[in-house]
Protein backbone atom coordinates (compact mmCIF):
# COMPACT_ATOMS: atom_id res chain seq x y z
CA UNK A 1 83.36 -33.59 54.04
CA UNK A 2 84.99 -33.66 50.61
CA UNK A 3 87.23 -31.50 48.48
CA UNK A 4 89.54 -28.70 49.48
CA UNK A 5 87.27 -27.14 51.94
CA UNK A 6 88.62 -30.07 54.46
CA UNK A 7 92.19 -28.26 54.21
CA UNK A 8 90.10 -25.15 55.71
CA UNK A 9 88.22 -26.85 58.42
CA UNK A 10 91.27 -29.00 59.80
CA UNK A 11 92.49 -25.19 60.00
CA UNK A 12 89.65 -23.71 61.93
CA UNK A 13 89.22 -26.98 64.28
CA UNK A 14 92.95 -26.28 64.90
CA UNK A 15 92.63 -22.05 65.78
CA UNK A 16 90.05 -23.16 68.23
CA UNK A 17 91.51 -25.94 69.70
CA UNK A 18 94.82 -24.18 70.18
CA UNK A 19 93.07 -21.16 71.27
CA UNK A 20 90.91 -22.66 73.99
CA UNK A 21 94.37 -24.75 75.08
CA UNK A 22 97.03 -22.05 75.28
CA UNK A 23 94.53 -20.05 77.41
CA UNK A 24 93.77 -23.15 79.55
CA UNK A 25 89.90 -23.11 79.04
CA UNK A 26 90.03 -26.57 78.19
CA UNK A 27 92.76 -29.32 78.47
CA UNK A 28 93.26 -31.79 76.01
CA UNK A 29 91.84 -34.58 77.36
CA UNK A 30 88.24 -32.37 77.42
CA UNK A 31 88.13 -32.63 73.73
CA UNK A 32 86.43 -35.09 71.92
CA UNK A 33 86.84 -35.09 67.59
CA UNK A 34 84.29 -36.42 65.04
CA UNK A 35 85.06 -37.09 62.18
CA UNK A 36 81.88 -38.41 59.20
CA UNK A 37 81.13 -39.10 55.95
CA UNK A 38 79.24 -42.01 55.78
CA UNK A 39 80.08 -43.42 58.64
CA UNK A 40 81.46 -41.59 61.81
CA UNK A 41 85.09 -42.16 63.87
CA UNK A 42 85.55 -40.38 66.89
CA UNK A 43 88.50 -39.90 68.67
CA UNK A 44 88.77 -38.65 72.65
CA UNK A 45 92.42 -36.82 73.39
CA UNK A 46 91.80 -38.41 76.75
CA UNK A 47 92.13 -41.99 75.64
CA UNK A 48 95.72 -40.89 74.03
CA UNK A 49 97.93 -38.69 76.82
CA UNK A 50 100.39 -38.44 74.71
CA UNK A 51 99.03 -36.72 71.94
CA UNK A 52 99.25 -32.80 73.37
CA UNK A 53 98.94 -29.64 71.53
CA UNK A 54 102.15 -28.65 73.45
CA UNK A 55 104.77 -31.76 71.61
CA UNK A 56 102.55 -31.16 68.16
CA UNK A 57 100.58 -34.65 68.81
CA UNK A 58 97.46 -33.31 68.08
CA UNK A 59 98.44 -31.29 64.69
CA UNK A 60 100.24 -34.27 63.43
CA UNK A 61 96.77 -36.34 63.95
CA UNK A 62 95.26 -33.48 61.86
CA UNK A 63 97.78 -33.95 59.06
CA UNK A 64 96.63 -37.49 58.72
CA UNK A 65 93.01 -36.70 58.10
CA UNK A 66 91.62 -37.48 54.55
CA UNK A 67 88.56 -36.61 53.24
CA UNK A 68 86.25 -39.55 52.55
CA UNK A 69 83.01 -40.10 50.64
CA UNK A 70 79.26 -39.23 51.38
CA UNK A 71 78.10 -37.07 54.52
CA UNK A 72 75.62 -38.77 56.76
CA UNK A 73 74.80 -36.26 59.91
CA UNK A 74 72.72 -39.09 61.16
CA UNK A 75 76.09 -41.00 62.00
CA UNK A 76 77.68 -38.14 63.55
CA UNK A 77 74.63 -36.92 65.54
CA UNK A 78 74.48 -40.63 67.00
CA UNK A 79 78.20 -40.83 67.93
CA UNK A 80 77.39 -37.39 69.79
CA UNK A 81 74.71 -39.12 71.41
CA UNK A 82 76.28 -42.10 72.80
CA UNK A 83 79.16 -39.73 73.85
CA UNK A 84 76.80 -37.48 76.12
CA UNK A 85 76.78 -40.06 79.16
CA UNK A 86 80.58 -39.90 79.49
CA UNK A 87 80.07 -35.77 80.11
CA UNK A 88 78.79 -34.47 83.70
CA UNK A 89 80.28 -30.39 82.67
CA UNK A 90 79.37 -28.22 80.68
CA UNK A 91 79.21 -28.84 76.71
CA UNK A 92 79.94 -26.96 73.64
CA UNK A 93 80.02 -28.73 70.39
CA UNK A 94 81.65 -27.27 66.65
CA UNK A 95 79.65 -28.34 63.57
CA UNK A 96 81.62 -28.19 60.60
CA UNK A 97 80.42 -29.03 57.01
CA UNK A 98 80.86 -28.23 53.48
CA UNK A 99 77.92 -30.39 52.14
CA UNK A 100 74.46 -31.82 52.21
CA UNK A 101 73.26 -35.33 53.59
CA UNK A 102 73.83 -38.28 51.55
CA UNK A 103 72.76 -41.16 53.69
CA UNK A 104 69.77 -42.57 51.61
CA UNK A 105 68.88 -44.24 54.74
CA UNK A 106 66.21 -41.70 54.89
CA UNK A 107 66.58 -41.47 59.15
CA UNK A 108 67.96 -37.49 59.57
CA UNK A 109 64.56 -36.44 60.91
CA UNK A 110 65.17 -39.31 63.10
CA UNK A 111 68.12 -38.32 64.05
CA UNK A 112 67.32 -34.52 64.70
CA UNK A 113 64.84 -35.67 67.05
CA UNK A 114 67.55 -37.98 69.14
CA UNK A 115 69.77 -35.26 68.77
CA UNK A 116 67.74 -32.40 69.77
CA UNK A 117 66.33 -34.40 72.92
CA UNK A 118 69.85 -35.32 74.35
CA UNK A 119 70.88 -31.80 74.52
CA UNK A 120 67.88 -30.34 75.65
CA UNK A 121 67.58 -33.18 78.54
CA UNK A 122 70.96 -33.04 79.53
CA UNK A 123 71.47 -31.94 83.16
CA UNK A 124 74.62 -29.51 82.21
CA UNK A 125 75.04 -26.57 79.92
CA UNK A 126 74.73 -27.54 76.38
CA UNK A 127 75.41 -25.77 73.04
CA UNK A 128 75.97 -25.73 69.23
CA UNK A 129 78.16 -23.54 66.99
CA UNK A 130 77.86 -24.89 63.48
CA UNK A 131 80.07 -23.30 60.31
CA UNK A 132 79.28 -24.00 57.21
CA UNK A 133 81.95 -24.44 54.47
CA UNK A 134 81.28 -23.16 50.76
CA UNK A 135 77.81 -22.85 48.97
CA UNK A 136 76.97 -26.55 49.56
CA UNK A 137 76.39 -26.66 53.10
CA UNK A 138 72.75 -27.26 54.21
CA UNK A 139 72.19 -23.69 56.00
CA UNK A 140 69.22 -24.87 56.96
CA UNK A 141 70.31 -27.99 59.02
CA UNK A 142 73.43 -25.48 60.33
CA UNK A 143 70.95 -23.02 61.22
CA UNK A 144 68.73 -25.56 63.17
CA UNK A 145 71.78 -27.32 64.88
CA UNK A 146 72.37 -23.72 66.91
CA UNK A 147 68.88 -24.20 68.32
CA UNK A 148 69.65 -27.85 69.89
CA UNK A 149 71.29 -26.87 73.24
CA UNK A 150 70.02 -25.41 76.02
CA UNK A 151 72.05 -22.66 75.31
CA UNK A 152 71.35 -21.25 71.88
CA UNK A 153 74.95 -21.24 69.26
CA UNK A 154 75.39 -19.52 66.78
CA UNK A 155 76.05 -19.96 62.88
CA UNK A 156 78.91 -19.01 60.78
CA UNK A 157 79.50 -18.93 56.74
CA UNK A 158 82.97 -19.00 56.00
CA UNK A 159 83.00 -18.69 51.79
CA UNK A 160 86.72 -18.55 52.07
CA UNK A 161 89.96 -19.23 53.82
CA UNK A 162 90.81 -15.90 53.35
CA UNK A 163 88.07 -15.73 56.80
CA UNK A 164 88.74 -18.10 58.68
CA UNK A 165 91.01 -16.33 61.25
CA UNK A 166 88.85 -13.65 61.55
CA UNK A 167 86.07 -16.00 62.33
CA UNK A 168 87.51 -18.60 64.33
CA UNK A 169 88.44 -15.65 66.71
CA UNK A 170 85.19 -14.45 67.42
CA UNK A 171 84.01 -18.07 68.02
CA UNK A 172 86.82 -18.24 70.78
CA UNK A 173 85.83 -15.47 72.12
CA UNK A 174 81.88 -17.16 72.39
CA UNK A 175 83.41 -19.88 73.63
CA UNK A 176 85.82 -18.37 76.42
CA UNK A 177 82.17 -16.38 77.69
CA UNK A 178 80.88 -17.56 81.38
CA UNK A 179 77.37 -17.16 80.33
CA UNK A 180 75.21 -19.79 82.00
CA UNK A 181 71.33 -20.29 80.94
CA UNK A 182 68.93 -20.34 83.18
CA UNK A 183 65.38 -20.37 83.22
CA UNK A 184 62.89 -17.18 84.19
CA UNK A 185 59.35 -18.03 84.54
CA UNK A 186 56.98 -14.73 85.14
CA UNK A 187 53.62 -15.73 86.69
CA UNK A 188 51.95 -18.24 84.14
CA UNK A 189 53.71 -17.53 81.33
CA UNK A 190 55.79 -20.49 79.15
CA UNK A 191 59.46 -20.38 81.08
CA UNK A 192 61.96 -18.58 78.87
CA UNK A 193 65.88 -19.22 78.81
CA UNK A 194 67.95 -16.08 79.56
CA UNK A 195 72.04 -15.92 79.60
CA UNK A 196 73.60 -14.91 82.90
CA UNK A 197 77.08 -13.96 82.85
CA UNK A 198 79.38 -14.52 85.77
CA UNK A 199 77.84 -11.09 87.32
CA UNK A 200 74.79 -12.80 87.36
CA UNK A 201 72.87 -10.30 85.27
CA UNK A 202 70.63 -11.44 82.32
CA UNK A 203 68.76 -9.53 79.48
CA UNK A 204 65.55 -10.61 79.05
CA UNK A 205 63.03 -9.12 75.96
CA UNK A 206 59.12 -9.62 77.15
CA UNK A 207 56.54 -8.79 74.59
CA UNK A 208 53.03 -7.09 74.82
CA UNK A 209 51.44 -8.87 78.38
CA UNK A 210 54.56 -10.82 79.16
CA UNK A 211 56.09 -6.79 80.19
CA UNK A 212 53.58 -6.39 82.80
CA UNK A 213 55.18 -8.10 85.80
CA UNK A 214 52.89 -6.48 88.60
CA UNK A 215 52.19 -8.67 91.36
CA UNK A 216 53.66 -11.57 89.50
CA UNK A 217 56.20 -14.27 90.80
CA UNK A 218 59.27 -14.28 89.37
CA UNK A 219 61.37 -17.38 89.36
CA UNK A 220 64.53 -18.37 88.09
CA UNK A 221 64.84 -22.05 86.86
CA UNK A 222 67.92 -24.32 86.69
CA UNK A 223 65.97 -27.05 85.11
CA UNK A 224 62.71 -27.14 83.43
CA UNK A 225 62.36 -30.45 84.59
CA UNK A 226 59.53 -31.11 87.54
CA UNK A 227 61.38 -30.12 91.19
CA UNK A 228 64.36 -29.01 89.91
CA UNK A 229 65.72 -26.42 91.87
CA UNK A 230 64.24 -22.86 91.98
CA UNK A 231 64.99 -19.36 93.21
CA UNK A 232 61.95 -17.20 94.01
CA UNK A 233 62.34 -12.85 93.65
CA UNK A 234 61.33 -11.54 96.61
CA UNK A 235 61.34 -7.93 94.71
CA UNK A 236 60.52 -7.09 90.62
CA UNK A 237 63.47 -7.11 88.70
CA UNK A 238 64.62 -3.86 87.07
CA UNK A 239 62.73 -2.77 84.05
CA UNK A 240 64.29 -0.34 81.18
CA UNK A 241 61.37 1.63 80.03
CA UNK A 242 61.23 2.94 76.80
CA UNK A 243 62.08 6.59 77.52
CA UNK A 244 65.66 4.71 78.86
CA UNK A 245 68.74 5.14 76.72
CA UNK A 246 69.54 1.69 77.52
CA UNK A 247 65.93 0.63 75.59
CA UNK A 248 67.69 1.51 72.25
CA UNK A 249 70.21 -1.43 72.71
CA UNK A 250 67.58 -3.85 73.66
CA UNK A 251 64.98 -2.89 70.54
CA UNK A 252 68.54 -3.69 68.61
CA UNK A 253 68.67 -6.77 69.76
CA UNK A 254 65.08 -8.07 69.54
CA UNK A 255 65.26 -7.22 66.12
CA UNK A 256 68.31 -9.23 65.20
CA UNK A 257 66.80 -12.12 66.79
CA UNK A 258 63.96 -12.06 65.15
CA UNK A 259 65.62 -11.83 61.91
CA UNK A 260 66.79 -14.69 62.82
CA UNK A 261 63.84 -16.40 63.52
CA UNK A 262 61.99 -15.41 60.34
CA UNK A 263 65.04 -16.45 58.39
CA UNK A 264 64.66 -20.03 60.04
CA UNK A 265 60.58 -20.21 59.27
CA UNK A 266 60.88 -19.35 55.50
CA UNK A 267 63.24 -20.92 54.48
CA UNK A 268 61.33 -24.13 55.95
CA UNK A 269 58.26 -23.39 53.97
CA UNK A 270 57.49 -26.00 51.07
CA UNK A 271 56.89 -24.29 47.80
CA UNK A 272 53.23 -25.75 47.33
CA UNK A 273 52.17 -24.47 51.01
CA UNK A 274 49.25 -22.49 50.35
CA UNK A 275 49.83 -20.45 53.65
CA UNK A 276 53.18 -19.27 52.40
CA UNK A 277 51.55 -16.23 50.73
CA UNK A 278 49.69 -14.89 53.52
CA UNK A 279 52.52 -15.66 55.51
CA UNK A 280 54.92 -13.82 54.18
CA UNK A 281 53.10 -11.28 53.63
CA UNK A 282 52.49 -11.14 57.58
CA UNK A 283 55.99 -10.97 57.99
CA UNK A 284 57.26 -8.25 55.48
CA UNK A 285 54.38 -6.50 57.70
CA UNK A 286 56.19 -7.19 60.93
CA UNK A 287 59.41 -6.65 59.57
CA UNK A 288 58.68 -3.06 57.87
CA UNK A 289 57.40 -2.46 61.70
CA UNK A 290 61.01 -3.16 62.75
CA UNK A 291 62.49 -1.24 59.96
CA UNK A 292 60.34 1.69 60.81
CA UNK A 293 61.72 1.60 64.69
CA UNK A 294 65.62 1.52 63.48
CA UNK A 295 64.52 4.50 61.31
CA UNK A 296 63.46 6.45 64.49
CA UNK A 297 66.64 5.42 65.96
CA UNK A 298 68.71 6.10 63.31
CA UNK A 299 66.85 10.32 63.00
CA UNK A 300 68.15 10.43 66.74
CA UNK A 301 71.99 10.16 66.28
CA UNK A 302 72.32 13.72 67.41
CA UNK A 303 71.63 12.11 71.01
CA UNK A 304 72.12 8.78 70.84
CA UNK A 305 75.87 7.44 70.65
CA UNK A 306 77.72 6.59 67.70
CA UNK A 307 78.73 2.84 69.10
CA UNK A 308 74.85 2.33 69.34
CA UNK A 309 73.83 4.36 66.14
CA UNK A 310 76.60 1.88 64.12
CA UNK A 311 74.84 -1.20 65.42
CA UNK A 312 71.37 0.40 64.09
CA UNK A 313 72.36 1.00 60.79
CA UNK A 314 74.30 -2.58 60.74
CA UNK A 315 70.98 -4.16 61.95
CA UNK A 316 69.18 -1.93 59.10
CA UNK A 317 71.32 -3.39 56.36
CA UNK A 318 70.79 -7.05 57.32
CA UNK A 319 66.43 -6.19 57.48
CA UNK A 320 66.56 -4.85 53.90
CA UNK A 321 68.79 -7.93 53.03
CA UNK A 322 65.82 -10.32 54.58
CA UNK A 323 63.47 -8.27 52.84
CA UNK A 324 64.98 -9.36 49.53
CA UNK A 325 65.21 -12.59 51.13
CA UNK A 326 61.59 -12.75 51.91
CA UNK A 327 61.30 -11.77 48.15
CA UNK A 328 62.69 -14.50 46.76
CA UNK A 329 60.81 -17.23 49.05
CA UNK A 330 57.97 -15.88 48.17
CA UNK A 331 58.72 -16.44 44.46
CA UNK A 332 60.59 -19.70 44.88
CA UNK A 333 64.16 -18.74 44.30
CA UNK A 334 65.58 -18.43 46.99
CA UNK A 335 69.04 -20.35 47.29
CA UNK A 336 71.06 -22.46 50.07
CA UNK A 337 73.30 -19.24 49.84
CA UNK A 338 71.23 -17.06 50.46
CA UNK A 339 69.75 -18.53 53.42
CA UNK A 340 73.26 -19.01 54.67
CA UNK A 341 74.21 -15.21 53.87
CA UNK A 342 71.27 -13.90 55.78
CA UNK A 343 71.71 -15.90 58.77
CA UNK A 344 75.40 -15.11 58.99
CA UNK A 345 75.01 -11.36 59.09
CA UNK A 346 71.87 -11.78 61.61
CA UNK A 347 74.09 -14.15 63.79
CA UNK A 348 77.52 -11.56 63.21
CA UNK A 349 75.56 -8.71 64.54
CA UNK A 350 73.96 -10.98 67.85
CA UNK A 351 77.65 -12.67 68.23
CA UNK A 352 78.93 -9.00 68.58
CA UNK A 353 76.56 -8.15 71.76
CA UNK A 354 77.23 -11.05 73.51
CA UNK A 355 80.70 -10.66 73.23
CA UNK A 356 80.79 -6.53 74.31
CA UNK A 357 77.38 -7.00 76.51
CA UNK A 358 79.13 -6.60 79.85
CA UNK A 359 80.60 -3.75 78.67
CA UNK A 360 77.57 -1.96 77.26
CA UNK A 361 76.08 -2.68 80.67
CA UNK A 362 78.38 -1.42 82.41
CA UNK A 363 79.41 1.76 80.60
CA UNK A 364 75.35 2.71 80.93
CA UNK A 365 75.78 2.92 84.25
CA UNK A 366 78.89 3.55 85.52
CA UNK A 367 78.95 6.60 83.16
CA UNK A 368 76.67 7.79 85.46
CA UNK A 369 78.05 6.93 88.78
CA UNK A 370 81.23 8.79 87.75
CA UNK A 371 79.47 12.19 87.97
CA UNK A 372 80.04 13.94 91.48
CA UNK A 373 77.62 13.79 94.08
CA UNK A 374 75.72 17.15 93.49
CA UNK A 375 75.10 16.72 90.05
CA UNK A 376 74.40 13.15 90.41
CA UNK A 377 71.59 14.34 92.92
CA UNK A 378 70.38 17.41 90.75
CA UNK A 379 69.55 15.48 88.04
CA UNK A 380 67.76 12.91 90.25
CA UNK A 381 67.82 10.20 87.51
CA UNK A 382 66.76 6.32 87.88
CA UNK A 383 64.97 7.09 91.00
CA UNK A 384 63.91 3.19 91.86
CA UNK A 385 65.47 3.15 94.88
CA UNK A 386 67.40 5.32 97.78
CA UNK A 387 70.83 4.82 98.98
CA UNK A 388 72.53 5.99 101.91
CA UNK A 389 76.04 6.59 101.42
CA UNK A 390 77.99 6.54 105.26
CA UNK A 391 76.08 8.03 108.24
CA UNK A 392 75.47 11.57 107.50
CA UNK A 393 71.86 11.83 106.50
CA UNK A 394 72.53 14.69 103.99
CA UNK A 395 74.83 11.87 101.97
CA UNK A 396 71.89 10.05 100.44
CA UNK A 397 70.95 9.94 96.53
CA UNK A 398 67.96 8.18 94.65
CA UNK A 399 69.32 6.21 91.67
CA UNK A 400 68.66 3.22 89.91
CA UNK A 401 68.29 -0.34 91.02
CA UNK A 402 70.47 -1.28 88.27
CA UNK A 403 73.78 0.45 89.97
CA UNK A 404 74.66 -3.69 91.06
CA UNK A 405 75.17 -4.58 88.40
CA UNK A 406 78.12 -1.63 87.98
CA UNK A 407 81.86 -2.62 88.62
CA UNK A 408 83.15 -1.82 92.52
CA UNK A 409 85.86 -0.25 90.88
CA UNK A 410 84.10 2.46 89.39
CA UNK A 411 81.70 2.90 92.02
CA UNK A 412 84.34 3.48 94.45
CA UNK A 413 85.42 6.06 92.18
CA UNK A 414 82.84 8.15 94.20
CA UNK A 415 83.38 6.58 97.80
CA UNK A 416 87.09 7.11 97.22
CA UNK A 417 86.09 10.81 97.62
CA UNK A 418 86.48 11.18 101.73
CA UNK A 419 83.05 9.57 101.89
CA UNK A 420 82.73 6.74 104.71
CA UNK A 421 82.78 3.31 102.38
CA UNK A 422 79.38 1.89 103.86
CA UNK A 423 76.44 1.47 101.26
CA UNK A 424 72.82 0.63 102.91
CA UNK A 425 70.08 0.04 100.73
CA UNK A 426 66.56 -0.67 101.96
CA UNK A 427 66.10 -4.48 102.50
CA UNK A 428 69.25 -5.31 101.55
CA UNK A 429 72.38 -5.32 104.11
CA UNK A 430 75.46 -3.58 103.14
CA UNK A 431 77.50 -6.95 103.03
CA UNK A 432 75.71 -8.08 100.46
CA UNK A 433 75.39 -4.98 98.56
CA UNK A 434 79.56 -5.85 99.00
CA UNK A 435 79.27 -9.10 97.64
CA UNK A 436 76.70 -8.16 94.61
CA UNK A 437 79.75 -5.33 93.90
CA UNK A 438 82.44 -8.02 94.03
């Protein structure tokens, strides 16, 4: 890293470290620093106990650090690699960079490759956040680098220090998350990673023949890896159709993502690809298809709430950015900025669902549980599956399957109402409907 923009990044690296400190996520001695140019020096805050965030050890260090010449990622994606053996928990690595590589040794792809197959292979939780610095930075390589774990990172454009608080905050916040990938394999289909937070609930988007899960197995992965260990559904997992509220959020997402995605296959297309035209032409098909669906969503705002008609119109904003995007590929002028711009709004608008998803879960249903007994049973909503509430047989309800994954506390907003606290649901004892509450 050269220039000024080091002053910035020794700034960020410091909000996060102190961050994840002070709130005991990590300990100093979990932290490893890398610091390249042309070559790379590492330094492990375990192999120094004296240097502490708490006596200013560690800020000093940062004081001390100069920026040098050249930037080879090669160096510092091999020092990663011969670090990964020491490591038997859980990983997150920081990218930062203002610049492109220099190393004339022509072995990045190799390097990618080593990289990429580490992370993927390792047997704990591994992601990537990467944050690019200035106009320089390769957004592609940053972009690619969130894609290397086996839990997808995300990417961040800082074009000023004026951001960096802001920023650095919400990749605390990413980092402080319990979410743990796992693996859900439908049937025959390709296993596909899904995020389950410390509920142990987990979104996941099928598409077209991958929805149907009829009389299809449905297991849960921790490995990918032949005979890891498995965990078999004895019952279908809830689906959201599309007349659900809750389908809204979920088109919302898909649609970032794939922003995403597109973003990351354009901007990877070589100008004398005779493809690219038909290509992108595919694409600005696709994605006028996705502007068409936030369009629907946006004409519904009378019903739909505000919080969810916001992140529609955000979403909207970033497509007909892409579109311009798509533009300029197609022409051959599109810019390392622009690719970086793009993907930071796509990533911003994904970073903020991850961060609020438990509550958006939550407040779908428990919304609903709130309501009082009769009305609750008028309406006879979500009717997957009946529950008998205590042993009068005129105190049962049909609701939703979804109700476990709502907070005991509001749920006993209704028991707390002279009703007998036992919950029986068919096939599944009322102790562990108390543990799945807990």
């Amino acid at each position: 890293m050269s220039g000024s923009p080091i002053r910035q990044a020794k700034d960020a690296i410091l909000q996060i470290m102190g961050g994840l400190i002070e709130r005991k996520v990590l300990a100093e001695k979990d932290i490893t620093c890398f610091f390249f140019q042309s070559f790379c020096q590492e330094i492990r805050f375990r192999d120094h106990p004296g240097m502490l965030w708490a006596n200013g050890g560690i800020k000093r260090y940062f004081e001390d650090v100069r920026s040098g010449g050249g930037t080879s990622f090669s160096a510092a994606f091999s020092s990663i690699i011969e670090n990964l053996d020491r490591i038997n928990t859980d990983l997150a690595i920081i990218f930062f960079t203002d610049g492109q590589d220099t190393d004339t040794r022509n072995n990045l792809e190799y390097a990618k490759t080593g990289l990429k197959t580490a992370l993927k292979e390792a047997s704990y939780s591994t992601e990537v956040h990467s944050i690019g610095f200035t106009n320089e930075h390769d957004a592609k390589l940053l972009s690619w680098l969130t894609k290397c774990g086996r839990k997808e990172g995300n990417f961040l454009y800082i074009r000023s220090s004026d951001e960096i608080v802001d920023k650095m905050k919400t990749t605390l916040q990413l980092l402080e998350s319990s979410y743990k990938t796992l693996y859900v394999k439908i049937g025959d289909e390709t296993p596909q990673p899904a995020n389950f937070d410390d509920e142990g609930v987990a979104v996941l988007i099928l598409n077209d023949d991958a929805s149907n899960v009829e009389n299809k197995e449905v297991k849960i992965l921790k490995d990918l890896k032949e005979g890891k260990e498995d965990y078999i559904f004895e019952s279908l997992p809830s689906q959201i159709p599309a007349s659900d509220p809750m389908s809204i959020q979920l088109i919302i997402f898909l649609v970032q993502r794939e922003i995403i995605r597109l973003t990351n296959e354009i901007s990877n297309y070589e100008e004398d690809d005779a493809s690219k035209s038909e290509r992108f032409n595919q694409i600005l098909v696709e994605v006028n298809a996705y502007e068409e669906q936030l369009n629907t969503i946006a004409s519904k705002k009378s019903s739909i709430s505000s919080v969810i008609i916001q992140q529609c119109l955000d979403i909207k904003s970033t497509v007909l950015k892409f579109k311009d995007v798509l533009s300029e590929g197609l022409f051959g002028t599109l810019t390392n900025e622009k690719i970086a711009i793009i993907n930071d709004l796509a990533y911003r608008n994904i970073v903020r669902q991850k961060i609020t998803k438990r509550k958006l879960i939550s407040n779908r249903f428990c919304e609903k549980l709130c309501q009082d007994f009769a009305t609750f049973y008028e309406q006879k909503k979500f009717c997957d599956v009946t529950i008998d509430v205590g042993s009068c047989p005129n105190k049962k309800f049909e609701a939703h399957a979804s109700i476990l994954y709502a907070r005991s506390t509001f749920f006993r907003k209704i028991l707390d109402k002279g009703i007998l606290h036992v919950i029986e649901i068919s096939g599944i004892s009322s102790k562990t409907f108390e543990v799945l509450l807990k």
